[in-house]
Protein backbone atom coordinates (compact mmCIF):
# COMPACT_ATOMS: atom_id res chain seq x y z
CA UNK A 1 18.29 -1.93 23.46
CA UNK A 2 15.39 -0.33 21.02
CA UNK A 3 16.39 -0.33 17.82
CA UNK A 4 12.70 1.30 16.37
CA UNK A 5 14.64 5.04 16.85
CA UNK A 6 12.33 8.04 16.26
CA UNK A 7 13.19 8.63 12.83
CA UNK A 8 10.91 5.65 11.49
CA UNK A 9 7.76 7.65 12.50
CA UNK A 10 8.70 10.56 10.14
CA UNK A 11 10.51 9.49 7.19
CA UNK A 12 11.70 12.89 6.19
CA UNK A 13 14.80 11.56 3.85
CA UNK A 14 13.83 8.72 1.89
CA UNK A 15 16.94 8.24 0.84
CA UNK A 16 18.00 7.55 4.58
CA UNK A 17 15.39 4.79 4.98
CA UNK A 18 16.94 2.83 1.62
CA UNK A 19 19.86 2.75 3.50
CA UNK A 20 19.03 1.67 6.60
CA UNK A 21 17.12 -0.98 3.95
CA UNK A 22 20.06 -2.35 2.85
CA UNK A 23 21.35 -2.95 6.54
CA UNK A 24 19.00 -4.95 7.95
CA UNK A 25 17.70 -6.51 4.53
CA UNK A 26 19.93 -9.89 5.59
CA UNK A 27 18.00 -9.51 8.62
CA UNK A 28 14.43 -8.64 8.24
CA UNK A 29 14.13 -10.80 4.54
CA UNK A 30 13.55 -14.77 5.17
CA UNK A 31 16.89 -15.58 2.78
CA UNK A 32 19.46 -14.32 0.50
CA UNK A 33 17.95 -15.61 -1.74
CA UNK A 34 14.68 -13.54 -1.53
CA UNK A 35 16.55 -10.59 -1.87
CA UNK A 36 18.14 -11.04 -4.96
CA UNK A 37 14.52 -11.89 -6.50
CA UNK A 38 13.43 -8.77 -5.51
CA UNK A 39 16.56 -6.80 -7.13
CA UNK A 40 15.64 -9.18 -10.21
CA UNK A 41 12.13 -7.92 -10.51
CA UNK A 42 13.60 -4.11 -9.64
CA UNK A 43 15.87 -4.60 -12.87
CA UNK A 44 12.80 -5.65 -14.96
CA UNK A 45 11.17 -2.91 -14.14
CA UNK A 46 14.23 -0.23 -14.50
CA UNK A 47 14.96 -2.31 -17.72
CA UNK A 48 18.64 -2.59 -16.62
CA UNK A 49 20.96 -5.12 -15.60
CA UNK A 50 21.05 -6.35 -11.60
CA UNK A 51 24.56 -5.63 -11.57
CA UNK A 52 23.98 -1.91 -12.18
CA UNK A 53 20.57 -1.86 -9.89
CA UNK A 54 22.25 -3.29 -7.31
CA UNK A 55 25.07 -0.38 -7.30
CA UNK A 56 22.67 2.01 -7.18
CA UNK A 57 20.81 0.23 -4.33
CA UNK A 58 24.05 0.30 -2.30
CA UNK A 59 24.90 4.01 -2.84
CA UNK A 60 21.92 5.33 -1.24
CA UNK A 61 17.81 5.44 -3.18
CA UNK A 62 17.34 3.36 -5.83
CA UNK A 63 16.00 5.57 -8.28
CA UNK A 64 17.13 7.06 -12.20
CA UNK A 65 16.99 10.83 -12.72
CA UNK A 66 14.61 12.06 -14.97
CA UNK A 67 15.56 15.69 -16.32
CA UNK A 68 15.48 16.91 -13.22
CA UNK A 69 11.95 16.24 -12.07
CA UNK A 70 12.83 13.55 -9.38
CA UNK A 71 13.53 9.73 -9.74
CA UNK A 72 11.50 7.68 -12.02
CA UNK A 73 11.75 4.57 -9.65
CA UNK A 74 11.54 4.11 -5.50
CA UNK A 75 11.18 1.21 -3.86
CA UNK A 76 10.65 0.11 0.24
CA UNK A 77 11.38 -3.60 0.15
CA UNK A 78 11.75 -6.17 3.46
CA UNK A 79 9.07 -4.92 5.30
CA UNK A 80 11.08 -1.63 5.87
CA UNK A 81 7.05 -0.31 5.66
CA UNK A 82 5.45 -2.36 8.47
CA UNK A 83 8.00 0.32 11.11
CA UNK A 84 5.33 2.72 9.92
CA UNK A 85 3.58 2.10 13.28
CA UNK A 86 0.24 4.38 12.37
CA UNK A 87 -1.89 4.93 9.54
CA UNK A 88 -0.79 8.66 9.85
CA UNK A 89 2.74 7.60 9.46
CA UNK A 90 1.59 5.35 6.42
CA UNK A 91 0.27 8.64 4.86
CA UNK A 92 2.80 10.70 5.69
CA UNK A 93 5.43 7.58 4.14
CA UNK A 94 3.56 7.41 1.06
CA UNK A 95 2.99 11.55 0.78
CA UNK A 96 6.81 11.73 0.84
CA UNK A 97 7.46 8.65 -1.84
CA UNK A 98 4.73 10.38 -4.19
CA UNK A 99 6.05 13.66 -3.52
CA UNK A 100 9.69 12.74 -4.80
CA UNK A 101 8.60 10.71 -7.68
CA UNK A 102 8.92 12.07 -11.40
CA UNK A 103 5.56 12.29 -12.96
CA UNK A 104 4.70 8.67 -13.95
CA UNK A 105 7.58 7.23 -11.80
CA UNK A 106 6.79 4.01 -10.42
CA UNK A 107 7.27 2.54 -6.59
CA UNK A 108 7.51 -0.60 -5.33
CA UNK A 109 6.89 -1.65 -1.74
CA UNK A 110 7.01 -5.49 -0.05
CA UNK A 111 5.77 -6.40 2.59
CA UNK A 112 4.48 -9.67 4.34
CA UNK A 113 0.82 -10.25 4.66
CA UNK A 114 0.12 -10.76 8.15
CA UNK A 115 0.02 -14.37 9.40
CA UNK A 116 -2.41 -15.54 12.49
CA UNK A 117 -0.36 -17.84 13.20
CA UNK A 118 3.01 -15.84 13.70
CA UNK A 119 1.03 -12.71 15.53
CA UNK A 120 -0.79 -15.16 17.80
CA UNK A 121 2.01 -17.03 18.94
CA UNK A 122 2.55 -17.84 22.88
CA UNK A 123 3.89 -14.98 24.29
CA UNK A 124 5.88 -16.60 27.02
CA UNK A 125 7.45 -18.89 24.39
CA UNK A 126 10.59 -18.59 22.52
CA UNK A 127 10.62 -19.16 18.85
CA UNK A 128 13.27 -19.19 16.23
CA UNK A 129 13.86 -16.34 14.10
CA UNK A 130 16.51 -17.29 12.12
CA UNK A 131 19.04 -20.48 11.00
CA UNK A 132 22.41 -21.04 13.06
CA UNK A 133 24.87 -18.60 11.59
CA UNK A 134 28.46 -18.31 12.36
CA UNK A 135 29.50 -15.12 13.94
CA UNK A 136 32.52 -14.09 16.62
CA UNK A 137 33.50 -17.62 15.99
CA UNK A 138 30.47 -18.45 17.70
CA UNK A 139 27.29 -20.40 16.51
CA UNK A 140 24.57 -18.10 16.46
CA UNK A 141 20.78 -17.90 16.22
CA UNK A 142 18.26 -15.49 17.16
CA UNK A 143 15.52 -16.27 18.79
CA UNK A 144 12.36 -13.74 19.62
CA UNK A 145 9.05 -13.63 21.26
CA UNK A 146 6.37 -11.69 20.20
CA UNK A 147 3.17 -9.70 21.57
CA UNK A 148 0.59 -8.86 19.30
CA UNK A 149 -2.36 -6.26 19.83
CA UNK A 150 -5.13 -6.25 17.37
CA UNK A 151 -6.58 -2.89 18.18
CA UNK A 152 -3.26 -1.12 16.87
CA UNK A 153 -2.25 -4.17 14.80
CA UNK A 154 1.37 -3.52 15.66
CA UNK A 155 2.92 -6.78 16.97
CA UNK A 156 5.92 -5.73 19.52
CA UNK A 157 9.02 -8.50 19.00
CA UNK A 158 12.02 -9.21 21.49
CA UNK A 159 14.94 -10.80 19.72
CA UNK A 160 17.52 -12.79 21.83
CA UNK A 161 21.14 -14.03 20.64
CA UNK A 162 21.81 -17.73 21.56
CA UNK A 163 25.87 -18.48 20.79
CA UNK A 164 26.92 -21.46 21.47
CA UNK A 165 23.70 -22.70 22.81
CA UNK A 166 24.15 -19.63 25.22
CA UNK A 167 21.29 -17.13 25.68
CA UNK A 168 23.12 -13.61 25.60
CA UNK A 169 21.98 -10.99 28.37
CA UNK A 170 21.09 -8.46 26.10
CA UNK A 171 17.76 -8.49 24.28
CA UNK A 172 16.80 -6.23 21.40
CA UNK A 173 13.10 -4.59 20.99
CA UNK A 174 11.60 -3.50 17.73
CA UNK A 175 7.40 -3.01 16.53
CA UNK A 176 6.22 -3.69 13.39
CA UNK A 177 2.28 -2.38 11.87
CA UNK A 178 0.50 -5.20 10.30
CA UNK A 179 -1.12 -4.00 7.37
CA UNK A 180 -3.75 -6.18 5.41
CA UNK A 181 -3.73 -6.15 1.73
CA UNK A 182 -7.53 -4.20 1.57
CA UNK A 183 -5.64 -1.47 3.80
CA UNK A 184 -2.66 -1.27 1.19
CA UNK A 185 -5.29 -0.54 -1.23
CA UNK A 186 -6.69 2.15 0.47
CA UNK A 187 -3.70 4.19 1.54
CA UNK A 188 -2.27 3.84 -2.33
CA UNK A 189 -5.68 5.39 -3.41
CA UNK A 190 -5.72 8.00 -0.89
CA UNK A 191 -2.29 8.88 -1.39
CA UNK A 192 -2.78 9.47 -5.55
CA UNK A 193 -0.92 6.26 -6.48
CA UNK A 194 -2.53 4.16 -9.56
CA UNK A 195 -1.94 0.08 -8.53
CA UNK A 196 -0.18 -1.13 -11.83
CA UNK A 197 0.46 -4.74 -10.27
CA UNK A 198 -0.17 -6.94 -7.24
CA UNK A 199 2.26 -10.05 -6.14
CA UNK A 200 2.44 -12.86 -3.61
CA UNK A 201 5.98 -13.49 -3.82
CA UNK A 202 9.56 -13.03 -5.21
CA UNK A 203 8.26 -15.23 -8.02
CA UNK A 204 5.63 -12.98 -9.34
CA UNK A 205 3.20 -15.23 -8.23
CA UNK A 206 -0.65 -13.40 -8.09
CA UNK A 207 -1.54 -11.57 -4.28
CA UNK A 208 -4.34 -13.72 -3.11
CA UNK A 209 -4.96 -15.89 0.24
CA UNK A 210 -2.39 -18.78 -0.07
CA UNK A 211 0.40 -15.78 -0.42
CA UNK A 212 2.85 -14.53 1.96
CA UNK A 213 3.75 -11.80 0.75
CA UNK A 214 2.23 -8.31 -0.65
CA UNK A 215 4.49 -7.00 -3.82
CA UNK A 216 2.66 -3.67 -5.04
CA UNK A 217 4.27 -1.85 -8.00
CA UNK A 218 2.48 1.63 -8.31
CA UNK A 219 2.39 4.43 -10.77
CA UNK A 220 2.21 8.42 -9.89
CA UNK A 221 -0.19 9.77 -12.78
């Protein structure tokens, strides 16, 4: 089964894509955990409390009206970005976020910086992409292979369910654009965002080459 469906090379309703966010955020994020950092530094900047932040995530966009002139505050967290399989896409991703955004309204995006050592993995080798979880009364893990191409820089992934120490028949296919943090740069600049702040992780750590993770938070002028 493919789950990378059309609509992730047009993002025409951004408030679709926060909710198809939400689904696979247990998923796609490395922990729990991670996630509610993230809706801790979304609060900070919203100045409100997680609890309501966290409603609005689950309703649909995160974002706070602003007298009618769009919301103040988007964000694309979990690598939700990285199905953005061409730097047209990117644009057009971006174009749409900016678009929406209140004047001065702020974005945040998170992504993973890319990692030679996860895109260049054996291709013929299984590796695990997850802990054992408990699911159908079964123990469960996923496992996936990967197959990286540097030209496009999308790295194509095949996830398999193990239960039970089982490998289920069906297999699940999904791509994901690598994007390097000089590229980020670019298509914010290009795309009329001002950078306001740069992470390397859920603990607000500064972006720089021991970091796995790009956290942008970017201003519309």
């Amino acid at each position: 089964e493919d789950i990378q469906s059309a609509p992730y090379s047009f993002w025409p309703i951004i408030v679709a894509l926060s909710r198809l966010i939400f689904i696979l955020a247990p998923i796609l994020c490395s922990s729990i955990e991670a996630m509610y950092r993230l809706l801790k530094i979304v609060s900070t900047i919203l100045l409100l409390p997680s609890t309501v932040v966290s409603k609005a995530i689950n309703i649909g966009i995160l974002s706070v009206a602003n007298d009618g002139k769009g919301p103040v505050f988007i964000f694309i967290g979990f690598n939700s970005f990285l199905h953005n399989l061409t730097t047209t896409d990117a644009k057009s991703c971006l174009k749409c976020v900016i678009n929406h955004l209140s004047p001065k309204g702020k974005f945040l995006i998170s992504i993973f910086v890319p990692d030679p050592e996860f895109l260049y993995r054996d291709a013929n080798k299984l590796y695990p992409a997850t802990d054992f979880f408990q699911f159908e009364n079964s123990q469960c893990r996923i496992l996936e292979t990967n197959d990286y191409d540097p030209g496009t820089q999308i790295n194509k992934l095949t996830w398999y369910i193990e239960k039970n120490g089982k490998m289920d028949l069906k297999k699940y296919n999904y791509s994901m654009r690598m994007f390097y943090p000089h590229e980020m740069d670019i298509l914010f600049q290009e795309e009329g965002f001002i950078i306001e702040d740069k992470f390397g992780n859920y603990d607000l750590c500064p972006l720089g080459q021991e970091r796995d993770m790009q956290i942008y938070i970017c201003r519309k002028p």
